[in-house]
N, C-alpha and C. Protein backbone atom coordinates (compact mmCIF):
# COMPACT_ATOMS: atom_id res chain seq x y z
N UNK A 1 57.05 -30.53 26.01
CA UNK A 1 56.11 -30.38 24.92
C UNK A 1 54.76 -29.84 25.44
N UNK A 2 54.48 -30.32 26.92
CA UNK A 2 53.18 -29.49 27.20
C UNK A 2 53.41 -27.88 27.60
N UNK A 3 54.43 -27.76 27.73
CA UNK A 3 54.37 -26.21 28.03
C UNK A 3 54.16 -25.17 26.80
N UNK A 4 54.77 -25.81 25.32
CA UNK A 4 54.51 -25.45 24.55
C UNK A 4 52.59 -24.95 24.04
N UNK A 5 52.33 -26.65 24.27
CA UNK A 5 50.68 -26.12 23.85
C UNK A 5 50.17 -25.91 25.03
N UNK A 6 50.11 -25.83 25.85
CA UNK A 6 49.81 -24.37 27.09
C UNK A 6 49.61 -23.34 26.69
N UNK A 7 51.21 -23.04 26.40
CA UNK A 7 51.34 -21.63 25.94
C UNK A 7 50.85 -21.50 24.55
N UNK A 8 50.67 -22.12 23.63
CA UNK A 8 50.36 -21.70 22.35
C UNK A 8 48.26 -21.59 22.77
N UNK A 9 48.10 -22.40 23.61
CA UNK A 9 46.80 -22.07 23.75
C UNK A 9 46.56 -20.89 24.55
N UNK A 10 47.24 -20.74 25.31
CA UNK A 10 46.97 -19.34 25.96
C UNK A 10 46.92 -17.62 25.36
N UNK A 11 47.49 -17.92 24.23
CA UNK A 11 48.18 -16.93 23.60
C UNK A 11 46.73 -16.81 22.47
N UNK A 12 46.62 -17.80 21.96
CA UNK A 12 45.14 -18.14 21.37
C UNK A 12 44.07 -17.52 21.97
N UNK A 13 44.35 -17.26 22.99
CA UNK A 13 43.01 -17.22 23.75
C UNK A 13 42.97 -15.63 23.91
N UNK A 14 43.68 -15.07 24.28
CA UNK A 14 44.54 -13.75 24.29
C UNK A 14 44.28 -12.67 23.23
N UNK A 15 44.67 -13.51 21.96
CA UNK A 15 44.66 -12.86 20.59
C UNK A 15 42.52 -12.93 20.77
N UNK A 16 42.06 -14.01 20.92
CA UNK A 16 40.50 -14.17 20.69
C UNK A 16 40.16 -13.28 21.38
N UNK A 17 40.37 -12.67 23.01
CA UNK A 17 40.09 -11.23 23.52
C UNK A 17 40.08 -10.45 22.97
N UNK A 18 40.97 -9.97 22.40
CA UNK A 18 41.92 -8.69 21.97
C UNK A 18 40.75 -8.52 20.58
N UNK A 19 40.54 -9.60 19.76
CA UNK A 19 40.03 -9.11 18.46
C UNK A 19 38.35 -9.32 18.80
N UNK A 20 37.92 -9.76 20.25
CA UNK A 20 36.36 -9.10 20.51
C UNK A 20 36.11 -7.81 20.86
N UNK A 21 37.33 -7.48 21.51
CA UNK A 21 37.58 -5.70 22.23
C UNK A 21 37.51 -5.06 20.99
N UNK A 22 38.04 -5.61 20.33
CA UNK A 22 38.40 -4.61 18.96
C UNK A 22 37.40 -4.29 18.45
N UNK A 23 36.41 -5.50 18.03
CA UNK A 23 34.97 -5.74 17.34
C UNK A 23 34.00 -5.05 18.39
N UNK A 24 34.06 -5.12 19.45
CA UNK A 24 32.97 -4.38 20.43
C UNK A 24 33.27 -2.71 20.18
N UNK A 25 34.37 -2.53 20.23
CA UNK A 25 34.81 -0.62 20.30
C UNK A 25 34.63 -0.57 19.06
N UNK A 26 34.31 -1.58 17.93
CA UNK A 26 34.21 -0.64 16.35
C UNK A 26 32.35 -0.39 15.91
N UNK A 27 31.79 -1.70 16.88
CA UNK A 27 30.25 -1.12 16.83
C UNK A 27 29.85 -0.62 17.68
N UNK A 28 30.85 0.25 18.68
CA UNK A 28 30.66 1.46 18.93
C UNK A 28 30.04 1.20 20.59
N UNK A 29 30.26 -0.12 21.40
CA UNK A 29 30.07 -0.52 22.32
C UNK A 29 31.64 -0.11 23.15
N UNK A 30 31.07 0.04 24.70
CA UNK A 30 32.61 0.38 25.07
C UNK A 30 32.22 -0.57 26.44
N UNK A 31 33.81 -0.68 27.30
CA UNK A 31 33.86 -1.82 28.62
C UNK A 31 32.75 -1.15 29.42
N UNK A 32 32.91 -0.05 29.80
CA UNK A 32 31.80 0.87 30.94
C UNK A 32 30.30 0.78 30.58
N UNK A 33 29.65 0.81 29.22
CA UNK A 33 28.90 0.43 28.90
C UNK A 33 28.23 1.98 27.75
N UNK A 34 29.24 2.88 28.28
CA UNK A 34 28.65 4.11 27.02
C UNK A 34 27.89 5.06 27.58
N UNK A 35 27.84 4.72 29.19
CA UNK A 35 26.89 5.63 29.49
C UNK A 35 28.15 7.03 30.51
N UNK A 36 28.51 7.68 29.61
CA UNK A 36 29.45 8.05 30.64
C UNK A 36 29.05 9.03 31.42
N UNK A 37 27.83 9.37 31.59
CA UNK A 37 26.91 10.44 32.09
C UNK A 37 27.13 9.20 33.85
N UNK A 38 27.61 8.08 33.87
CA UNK A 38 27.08 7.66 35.51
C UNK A 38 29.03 7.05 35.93
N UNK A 39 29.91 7.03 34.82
CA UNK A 39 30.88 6.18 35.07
C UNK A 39 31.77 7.52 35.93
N UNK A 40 31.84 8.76 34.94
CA UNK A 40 32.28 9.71 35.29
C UNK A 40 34.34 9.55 34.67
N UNK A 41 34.41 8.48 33.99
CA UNK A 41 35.27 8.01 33.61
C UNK A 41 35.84 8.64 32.33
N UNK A 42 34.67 9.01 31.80
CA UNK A 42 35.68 8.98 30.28
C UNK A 42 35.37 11.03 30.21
N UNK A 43 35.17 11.89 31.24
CA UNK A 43 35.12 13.32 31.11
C UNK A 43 36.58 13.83 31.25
């Protein structure tokens, strides 16, 4: 039974990432920080 809520908390936690990434890239914030003039990443 504890592996269950382990895992059901982990997965919780997972989904709570996933829908801040989401919310950060829709107001237009990105992981690198937006400046891609220094990351050289996103050319």
């Amino acid at each position: 039974m504890g592996t269950v809520i382990v895992g059901a908390v982990l997965v919780v936690i997972v989904i709570a990432i996933i829908c801040g990434m989401r919310k950060s890239r829709k107001n237009g914030k990105h992981a690198c920080g937006g400046d891609c003039g220094h990351c050289k990443g996103c050319h």
